[in-house]
Protein backbone atom coordinates (compact mmCIF):
# COMPACT_ATOMS: atom_id res chain seq x y z
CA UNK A 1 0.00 0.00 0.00
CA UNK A 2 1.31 3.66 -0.46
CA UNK A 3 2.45 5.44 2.22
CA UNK A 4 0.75 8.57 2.51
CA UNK A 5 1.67 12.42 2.28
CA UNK A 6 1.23 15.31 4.83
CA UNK A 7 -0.40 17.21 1.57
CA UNK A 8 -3.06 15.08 0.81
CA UNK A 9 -4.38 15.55 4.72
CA UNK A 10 -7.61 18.30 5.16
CA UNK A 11 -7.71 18.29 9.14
CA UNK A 12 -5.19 17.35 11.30
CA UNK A 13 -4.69 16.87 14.66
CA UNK A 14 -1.14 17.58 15.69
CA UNK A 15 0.02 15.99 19.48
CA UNK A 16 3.01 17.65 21.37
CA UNK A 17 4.22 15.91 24.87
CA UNK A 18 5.53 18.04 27.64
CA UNK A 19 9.05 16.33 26.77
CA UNK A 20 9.25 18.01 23.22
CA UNK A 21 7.89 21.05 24.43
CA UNK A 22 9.80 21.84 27.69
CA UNK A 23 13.33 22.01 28.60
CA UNK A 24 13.53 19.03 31.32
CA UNK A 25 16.66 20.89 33.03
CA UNK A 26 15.43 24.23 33.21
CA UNK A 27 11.11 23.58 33.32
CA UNK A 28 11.21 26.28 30.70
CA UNK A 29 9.57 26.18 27.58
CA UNK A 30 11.41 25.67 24.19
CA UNK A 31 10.79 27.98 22.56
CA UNK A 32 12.92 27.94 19.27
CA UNK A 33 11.26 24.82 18.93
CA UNK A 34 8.27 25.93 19.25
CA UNK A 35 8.64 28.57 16.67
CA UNK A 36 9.99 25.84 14.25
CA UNK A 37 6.94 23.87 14.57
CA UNK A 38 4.30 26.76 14.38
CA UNK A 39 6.25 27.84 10.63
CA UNK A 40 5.25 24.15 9.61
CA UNK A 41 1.68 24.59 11.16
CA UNK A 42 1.88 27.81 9.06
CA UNK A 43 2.75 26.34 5.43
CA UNK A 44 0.29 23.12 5.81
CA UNK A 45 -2.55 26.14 6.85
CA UNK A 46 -1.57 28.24 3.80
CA UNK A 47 -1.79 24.70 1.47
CA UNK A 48 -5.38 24.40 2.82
CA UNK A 49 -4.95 21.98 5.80
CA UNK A 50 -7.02 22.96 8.96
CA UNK A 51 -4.96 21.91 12.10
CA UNK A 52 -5.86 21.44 16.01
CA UNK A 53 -3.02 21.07 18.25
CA UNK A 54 -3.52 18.76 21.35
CA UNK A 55 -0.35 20.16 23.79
CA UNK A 56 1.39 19.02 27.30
CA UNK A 57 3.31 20.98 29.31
CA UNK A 58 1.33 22.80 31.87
CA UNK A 59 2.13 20.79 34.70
CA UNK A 60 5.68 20.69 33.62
CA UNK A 61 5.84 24.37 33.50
CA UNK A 62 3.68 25.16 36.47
CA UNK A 63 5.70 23.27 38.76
CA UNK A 64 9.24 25.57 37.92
CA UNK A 65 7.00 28.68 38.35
CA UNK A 66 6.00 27.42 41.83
CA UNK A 67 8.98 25.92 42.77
CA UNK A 68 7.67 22.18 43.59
CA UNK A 69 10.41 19.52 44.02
CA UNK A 70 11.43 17.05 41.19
CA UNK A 71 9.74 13.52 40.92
CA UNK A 72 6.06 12.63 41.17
CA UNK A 73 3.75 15.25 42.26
CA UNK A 74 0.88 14.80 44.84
CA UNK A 75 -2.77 14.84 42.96
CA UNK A 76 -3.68 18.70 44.51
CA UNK A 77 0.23 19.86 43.56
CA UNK A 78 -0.59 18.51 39.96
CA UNK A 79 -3.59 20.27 39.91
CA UNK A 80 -2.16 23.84 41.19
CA UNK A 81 1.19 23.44 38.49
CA UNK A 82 -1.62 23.15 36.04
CA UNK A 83 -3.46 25.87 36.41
CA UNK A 84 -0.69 28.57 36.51
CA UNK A 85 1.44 26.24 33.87
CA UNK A 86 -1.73 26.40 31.55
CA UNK A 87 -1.92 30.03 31.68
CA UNK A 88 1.74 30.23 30.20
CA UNK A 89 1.03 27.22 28.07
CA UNK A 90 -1.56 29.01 26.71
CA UNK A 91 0.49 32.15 26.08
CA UNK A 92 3.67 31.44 24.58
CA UNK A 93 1.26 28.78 21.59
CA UNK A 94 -0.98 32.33 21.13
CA UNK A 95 2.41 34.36 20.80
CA UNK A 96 3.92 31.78 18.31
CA UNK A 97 1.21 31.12 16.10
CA UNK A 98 0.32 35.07 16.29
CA UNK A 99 3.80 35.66 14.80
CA UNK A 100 2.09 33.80 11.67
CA UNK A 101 -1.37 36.09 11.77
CA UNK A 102 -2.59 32.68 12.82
CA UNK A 103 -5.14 32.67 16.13
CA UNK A 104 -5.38 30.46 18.79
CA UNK A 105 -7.90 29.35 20.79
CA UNK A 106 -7.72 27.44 24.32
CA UNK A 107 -9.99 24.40 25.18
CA UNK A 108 -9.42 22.64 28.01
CA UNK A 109 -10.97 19.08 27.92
CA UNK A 110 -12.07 16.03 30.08
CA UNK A 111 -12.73 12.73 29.65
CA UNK A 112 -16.55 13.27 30.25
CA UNK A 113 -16.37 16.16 26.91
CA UNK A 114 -15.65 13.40 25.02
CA UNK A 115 -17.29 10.35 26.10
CA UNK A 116 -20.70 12.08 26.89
CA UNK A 117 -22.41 12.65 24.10
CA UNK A 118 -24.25 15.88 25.49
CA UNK A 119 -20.91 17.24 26.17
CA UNK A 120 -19.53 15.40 23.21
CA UNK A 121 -21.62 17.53 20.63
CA UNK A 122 -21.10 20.89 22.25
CA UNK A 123 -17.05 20.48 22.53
CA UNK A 124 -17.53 18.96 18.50
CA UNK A 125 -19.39 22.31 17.77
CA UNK A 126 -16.88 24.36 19.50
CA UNK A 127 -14.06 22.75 17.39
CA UNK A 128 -15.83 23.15 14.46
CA UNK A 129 -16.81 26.70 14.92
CA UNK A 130 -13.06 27.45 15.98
CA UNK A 131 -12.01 26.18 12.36
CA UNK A 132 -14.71 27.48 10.42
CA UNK A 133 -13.43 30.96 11.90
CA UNK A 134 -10.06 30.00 10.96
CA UNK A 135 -8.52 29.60 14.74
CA UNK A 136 -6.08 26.70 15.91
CA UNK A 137 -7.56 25.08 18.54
CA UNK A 138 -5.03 24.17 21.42
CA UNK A 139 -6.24 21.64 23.67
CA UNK A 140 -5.30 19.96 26.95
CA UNK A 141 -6.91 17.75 29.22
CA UNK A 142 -8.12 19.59 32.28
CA UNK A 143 -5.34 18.53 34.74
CA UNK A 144 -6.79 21.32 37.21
CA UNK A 145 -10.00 19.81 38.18
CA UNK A 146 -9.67 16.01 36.43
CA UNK A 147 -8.73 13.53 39.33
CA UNK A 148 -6.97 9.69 38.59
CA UNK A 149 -10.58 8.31 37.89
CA UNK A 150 -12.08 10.49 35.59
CA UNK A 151 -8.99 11.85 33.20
CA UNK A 152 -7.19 10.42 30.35
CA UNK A 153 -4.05 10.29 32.22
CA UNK A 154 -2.18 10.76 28.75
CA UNK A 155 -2.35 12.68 26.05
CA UNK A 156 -1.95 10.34 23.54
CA UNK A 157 -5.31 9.04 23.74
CA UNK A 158 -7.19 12.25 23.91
CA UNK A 159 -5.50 13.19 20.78
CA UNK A 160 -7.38 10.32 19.11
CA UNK A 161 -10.75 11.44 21.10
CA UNK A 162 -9.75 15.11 19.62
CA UNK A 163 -9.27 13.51 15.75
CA UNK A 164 -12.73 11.58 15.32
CA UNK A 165 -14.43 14.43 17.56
CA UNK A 166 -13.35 17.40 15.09
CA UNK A 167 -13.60 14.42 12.02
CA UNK A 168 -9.96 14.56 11.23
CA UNK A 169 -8.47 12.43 8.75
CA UNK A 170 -4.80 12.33 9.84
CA UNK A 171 -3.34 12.38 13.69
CA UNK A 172 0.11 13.42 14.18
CA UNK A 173 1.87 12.34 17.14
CA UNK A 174 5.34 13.70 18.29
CA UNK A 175 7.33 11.48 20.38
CA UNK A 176 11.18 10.78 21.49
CA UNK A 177 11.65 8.21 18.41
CA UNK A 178 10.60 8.15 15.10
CA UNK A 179 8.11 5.31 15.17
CA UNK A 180 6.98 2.04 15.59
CA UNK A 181 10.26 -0.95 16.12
CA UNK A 182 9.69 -4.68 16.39
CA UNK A 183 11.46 -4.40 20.27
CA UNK A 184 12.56 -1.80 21.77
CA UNK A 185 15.67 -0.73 19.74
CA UNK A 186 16.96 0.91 22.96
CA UNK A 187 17.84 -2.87 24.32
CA UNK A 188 17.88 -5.18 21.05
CA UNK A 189 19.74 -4.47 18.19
CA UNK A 190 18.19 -6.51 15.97
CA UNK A 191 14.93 -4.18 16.31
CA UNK A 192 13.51 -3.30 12.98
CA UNK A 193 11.89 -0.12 12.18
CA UNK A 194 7.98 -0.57 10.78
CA UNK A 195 7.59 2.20 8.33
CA UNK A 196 3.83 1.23 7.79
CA UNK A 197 1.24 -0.48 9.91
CA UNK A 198 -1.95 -1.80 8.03
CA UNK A 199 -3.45 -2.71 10.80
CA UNK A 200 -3.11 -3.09 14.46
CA UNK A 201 -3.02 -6.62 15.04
CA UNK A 202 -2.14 -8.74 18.61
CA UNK A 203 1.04 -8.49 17.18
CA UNK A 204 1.47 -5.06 16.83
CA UNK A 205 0.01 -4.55 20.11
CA UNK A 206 3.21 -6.72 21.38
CA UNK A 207 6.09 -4.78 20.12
CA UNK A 208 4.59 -1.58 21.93
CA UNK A 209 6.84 -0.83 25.13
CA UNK A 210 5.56 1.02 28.29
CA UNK A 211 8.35 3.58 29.32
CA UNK A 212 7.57 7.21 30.29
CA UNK A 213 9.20 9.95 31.16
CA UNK A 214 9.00 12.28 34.26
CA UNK A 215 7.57 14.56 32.13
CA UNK A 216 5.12 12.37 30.06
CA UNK A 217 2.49 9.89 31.10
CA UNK A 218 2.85 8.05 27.82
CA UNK A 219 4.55 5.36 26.03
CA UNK A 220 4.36 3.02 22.71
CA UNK A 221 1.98 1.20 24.03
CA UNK A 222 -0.72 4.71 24.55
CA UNK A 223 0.07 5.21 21.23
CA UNK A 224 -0.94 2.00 19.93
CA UNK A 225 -4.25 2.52 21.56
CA UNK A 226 -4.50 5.93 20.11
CA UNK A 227 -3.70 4.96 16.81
CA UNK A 228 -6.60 2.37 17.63
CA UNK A 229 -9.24 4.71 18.17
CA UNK A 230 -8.26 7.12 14.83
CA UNK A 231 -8.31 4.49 12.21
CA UNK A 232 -11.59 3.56 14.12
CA UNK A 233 -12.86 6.80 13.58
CA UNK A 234 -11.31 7.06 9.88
CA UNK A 235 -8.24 8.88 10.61
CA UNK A 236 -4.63 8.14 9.39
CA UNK A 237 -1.99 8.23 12.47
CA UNK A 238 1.59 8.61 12.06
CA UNK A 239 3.71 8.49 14.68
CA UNK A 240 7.46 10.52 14.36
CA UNK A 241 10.51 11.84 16.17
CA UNK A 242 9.69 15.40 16.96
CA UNK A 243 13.08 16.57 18.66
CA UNK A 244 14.30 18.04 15.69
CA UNK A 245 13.15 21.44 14.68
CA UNK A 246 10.70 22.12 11.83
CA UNK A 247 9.30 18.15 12.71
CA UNK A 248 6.56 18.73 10.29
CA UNK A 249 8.82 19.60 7.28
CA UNK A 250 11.11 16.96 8.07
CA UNK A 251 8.29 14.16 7.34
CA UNK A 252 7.48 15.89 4.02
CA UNK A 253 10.63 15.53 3.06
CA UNK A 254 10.67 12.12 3.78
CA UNK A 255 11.93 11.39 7.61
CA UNK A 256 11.40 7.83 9.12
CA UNK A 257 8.14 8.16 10.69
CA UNK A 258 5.36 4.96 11.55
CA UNK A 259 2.04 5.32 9.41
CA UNK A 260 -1.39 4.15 10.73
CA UNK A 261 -3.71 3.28 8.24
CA UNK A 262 -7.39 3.17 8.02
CA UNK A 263 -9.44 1.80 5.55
CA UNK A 264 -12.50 4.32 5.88
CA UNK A 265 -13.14 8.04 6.25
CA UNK A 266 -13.99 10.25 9.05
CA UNK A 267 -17.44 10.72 8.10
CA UNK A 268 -17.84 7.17 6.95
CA UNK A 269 -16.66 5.61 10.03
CA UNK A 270 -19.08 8.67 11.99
CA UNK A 271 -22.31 7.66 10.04
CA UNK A 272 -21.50 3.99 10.81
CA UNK A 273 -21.28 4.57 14.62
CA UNK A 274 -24.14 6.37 14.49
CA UNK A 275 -25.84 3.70 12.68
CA UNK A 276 -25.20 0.90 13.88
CA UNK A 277 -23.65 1.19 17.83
CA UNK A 278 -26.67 3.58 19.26
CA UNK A 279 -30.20 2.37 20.38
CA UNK A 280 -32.62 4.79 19.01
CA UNK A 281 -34.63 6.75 22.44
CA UNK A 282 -37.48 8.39 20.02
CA UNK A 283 -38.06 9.54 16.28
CA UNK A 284 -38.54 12.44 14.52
CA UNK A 285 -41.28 12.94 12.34
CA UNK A 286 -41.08 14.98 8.77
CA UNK A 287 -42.60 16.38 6.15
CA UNK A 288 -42.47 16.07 2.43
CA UNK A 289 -40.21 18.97 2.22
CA UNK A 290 -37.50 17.97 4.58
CA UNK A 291 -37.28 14.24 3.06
CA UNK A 292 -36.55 15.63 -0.10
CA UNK A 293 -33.79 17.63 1.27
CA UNK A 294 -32.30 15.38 3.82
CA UNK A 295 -32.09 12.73 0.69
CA UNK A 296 -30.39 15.88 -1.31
CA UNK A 297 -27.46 15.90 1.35
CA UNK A 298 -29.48 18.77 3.85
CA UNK A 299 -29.35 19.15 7.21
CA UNK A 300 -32.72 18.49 9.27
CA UNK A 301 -33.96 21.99 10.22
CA UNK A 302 -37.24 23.13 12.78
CA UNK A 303 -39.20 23.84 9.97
CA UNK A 304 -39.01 20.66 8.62
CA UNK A 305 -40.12 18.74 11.63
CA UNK A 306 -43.93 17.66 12.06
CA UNK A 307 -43.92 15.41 15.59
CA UNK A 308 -41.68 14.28 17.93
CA UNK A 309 -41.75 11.11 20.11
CA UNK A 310 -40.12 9.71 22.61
CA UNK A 311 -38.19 10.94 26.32
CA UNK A 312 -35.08 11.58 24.52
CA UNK A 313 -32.19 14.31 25.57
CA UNK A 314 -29.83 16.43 23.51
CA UNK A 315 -27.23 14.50 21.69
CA UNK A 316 -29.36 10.91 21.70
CA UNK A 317 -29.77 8.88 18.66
CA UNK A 318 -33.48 8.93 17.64
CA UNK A 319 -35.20 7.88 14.44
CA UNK A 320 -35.73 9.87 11.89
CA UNK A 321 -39.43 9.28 9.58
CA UNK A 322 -40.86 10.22 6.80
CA UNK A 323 -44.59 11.50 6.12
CA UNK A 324 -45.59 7.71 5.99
CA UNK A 325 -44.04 6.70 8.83
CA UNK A 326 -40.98 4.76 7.04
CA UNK A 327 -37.60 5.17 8.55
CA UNK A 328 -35.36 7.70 6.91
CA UNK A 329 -32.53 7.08 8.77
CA UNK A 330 -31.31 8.08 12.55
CA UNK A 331 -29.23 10.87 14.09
CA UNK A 332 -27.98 12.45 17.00
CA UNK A 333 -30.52 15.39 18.01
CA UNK A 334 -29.43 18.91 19.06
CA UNK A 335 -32.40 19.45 21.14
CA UNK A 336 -33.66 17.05 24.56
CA UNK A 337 -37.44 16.37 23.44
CA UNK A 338 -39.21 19.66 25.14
CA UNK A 339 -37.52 21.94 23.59
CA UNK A 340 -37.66 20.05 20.22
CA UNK A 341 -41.42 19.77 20.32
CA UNK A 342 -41.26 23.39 20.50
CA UNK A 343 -39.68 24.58 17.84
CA UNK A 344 -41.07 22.17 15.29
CA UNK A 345 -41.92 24.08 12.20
CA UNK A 346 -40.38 27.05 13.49
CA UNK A 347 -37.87 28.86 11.43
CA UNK A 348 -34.49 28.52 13.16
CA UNK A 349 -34.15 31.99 13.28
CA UNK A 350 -36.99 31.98 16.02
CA UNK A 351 -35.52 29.21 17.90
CA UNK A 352 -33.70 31.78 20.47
CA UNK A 353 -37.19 33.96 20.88
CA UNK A 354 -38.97 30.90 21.42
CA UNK A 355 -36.76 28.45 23.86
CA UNK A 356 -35.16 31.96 25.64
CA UNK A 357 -31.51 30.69 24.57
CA UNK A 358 -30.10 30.69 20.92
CA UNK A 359 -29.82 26.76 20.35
CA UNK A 360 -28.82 24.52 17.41
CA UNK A 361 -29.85 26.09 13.73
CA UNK A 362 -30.71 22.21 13.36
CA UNK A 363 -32.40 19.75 14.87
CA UNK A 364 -30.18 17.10 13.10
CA UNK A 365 -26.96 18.41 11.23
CA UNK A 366 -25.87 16.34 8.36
CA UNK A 367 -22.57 15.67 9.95
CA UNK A 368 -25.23 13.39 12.79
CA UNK A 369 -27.26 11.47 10.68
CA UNK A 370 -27.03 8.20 8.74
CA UNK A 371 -29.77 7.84 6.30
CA UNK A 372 -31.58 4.32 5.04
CA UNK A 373 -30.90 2.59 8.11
CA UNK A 374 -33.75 1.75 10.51
C-alpha cells in the first residue's frame, strides 16, 4: 500500500508531549522549537490543511514557576502546576502562532467532553466553529480539576478522542523516536523499524513498550491505543521523532516516521457509529419537504419537523421518519425532546425567541445522521 503524504491531509490533529515542548533541566519552555513547529503549522494552513493542536506541558511548566520539588507530584500539587502552567502554556502557543497572523484558541478538555455525548456535541461544535473561523484550537486535558478516575491520564489518547471528535483524517503524534520498532531498539539491536502499519493486530500490540518519562504519562503502548481509536474513527496516524526542529517539514521531506492506516473516512466511520452502535430513544417525524432535502445531502432543520416522540435528551440517537411513517434514517438530536417539540416548524431563526436561549440552527446536522438505516 502507499504510504501517505502530509499534503493530501484536510484536518489534522497535531500531538506535542511536555518532553518536546519543555526544557527538562530548566522547566522552561522551548521555545525555538516551538517557533519551528508553528512555521510548519503555518505552510500546511496556507496549502489548505485545517490543524488542532492537542499540547502538554502545563504541569511541567507550572511546577518551575511554583517551585515544587522534582519527581512525582501529589494529585492537589498537579492540579495547582496546572493551572498557573496552563496560563503560560496558553500564552507562549498564542504568541507563536500570532507571529504567523494565525489565532489560537484554548480548550481545556475532560474525559466526560468526550465520552458524553451531550458534552460530546457541544465540545464537537466548539471545534468546528473554531475552524470554520479560521482559529487553531489548542487543547489539553483539564489537569486542574480532572482527578486519577475520571482523566485520560495521557495525552496520547485524547488526541485520538480530539481527531474523530473534530472528524480529522490524519493524527500526528510527536514522540522521542521516530516510530513504531519490532522491540525496543533501545535494548535489542536486531529491532527493525515498521515504516507502515496496516493494521493493528495482537502483534502489533506486542512490540509496543511502556516507558515514560517524568515529564510524560505516555509510552508506545498509549500510542498503539490511540492509533486504535483514529483508524476507528477514519483517521490516518503517524507516529514521528519530533526533537528536531521544523518536525513537520522533516516528514514531508521524507523522515522515518510509523504510518497508521485506516481503511474508511472520518465521516464514513461517523455515520456507521451512528448507525449501527446507538439504540434509538425516540423519532422524529417529517414532512415532504424535509425528506426531499435530507435525501439531497441537507441538514434536518425546525421547519421541517412535524412530531416528535419519545423521552429523549440532547445529543441521543433517535429515528428519523418520513410522512408515511418509514424510517429515513437516525441521528444524533441537538435538542432534549421539550424543547424540540417546541420549535417544530419554526424557522431557526426563532428558535432563540422561542426556547429563551439561541440553540442549534438544526435539529439534526448532516454531519449526525445516517440515512436508510432503521
Amino acid at each position: 500500500m502507499t504510504t501517505p503524504s502530509l499534503t493530501q491531509f484536510r484536518r489534522i490533529v497535531i500531538k506535542v508531549g511536555s518532553a518536546l515542548l519543555v526544557d527538562r533541566e530548566r522547566g522552561r519552555l522551548r521555545q525555538a522549537w516551538l517557533a519551528a513547529l508553528v512555521e510548519d503549522i503555518a505552510e500546511l494552513g496556507r496549502r489548505g490543511a485545517e490543524i488542532l493542536v492537542v499540547s502538554s506541558g502545563a504541569i511541567a511548566l507550572g511546577r518551575t514557576v511554583l517551585g515544587l520539588p522534582g519527581g512525582p507530584l501529589k494529585l492537589e500539587e498537579s492540579q495547582a502546576a496546572a493551572a498557573v502552567g496552563q496560563i503560560a502554556l496558553a500564552r507562549n502557543w498564542s504568541e507563536a502562532l500570532g507571529h504567523h497572523g494565525l489565532t489560537a484558541g484554548q480548550v481545556l478538555l475532560t474525559l466526560a467532553d468526550t465520552e458524553e455525548r451531550r458534552r460530546y456535541l457541544n465540545a464537537r461544535a466548539t471545534l468546528g466553529r473554531l475552524l470554520d473561523l479560521r482559529a487553531i484550537p489548542v487543547i489539553n486535558e483539564n489537569d486542574t480539576v480532572a482527578t486519577t478516575e475520571i482523566r485520560y491520564g495521557d495525552n496520547d489518547r485524547l488526541a485520538a478522542r480530539v481527531a474523530t471528535m473534530a472528524g480529522a483524517d490524519l493524527l500526528v503524534l510527536f514522540s522521542d523516536i521516530d516510530g513504531l520498532y519490532t522491540a525496543p531498539p533501545a535494548s535489542d539491536p536486531s529491532a527493525r523499524h515498521l515504516p507502515l502499519v496496516e493494521r493493528i493486530t495482537p502483534e502489533i500490540d506486542a512490540m509496543a513498550g511502556g516507558a515514560a518519562s517524568e515529564h510524560s504519562r505516555g509510552g508506545m503502548r498509549t500510542k498503539i491505543e490511540a492509533g486504535r481509536i483514529a483508524c476507528a474513527g477514519g483517521a490516518h496516524m503517524l507516529i514521528a521523532d519530533g526533537r528536531p526542529k521544523n518536525p513537520l517539514a522533516a516528514i514531508a521531506a521524507g523522515a522515518r516516521c510509523t504510518w497508521f492506516l485506516t481503511g474508511s473516512t472520518p465521516a464514513t466511520a461517523r455515520k456507521t457509529w451512528i448507525a449501527g452502535s446507538l439504540e434509538p430513544r425516540g423519532a422524529i417525524h417529517v414532512d415532504a419537504g424535509a425528506t426531499r432535502a435530507l435525501r439531497g445531502g441537507a441538514s434536518l432543520l425546525p421547519v421541517g419537523v412535524v412530531r416528535v416522540e419519545g423521552d429523549f435528551a440532547r445529543g441521543d440517537a433517535v429515528l428519523i421518519r418520513d410522512p408515511d411513517g418509514g424510517v429515513l434514517g437516525r441521528g444524533l438530536v441537538a435538542y432534549d425532546a421539550a424543547d424540540a417539540a417546541r420549535v417544530i416548524g419554526k424557522a431557526s431563526r426563532d428558535i432563540a425567541s422561542i426556547l429563551g436561549y439561541p440553540g442549534r440552527a438544526e435539529m439534526i446536522h448532516r454531519d449526525d445522521m445516517a440515512l436508510g438505516v432503521g
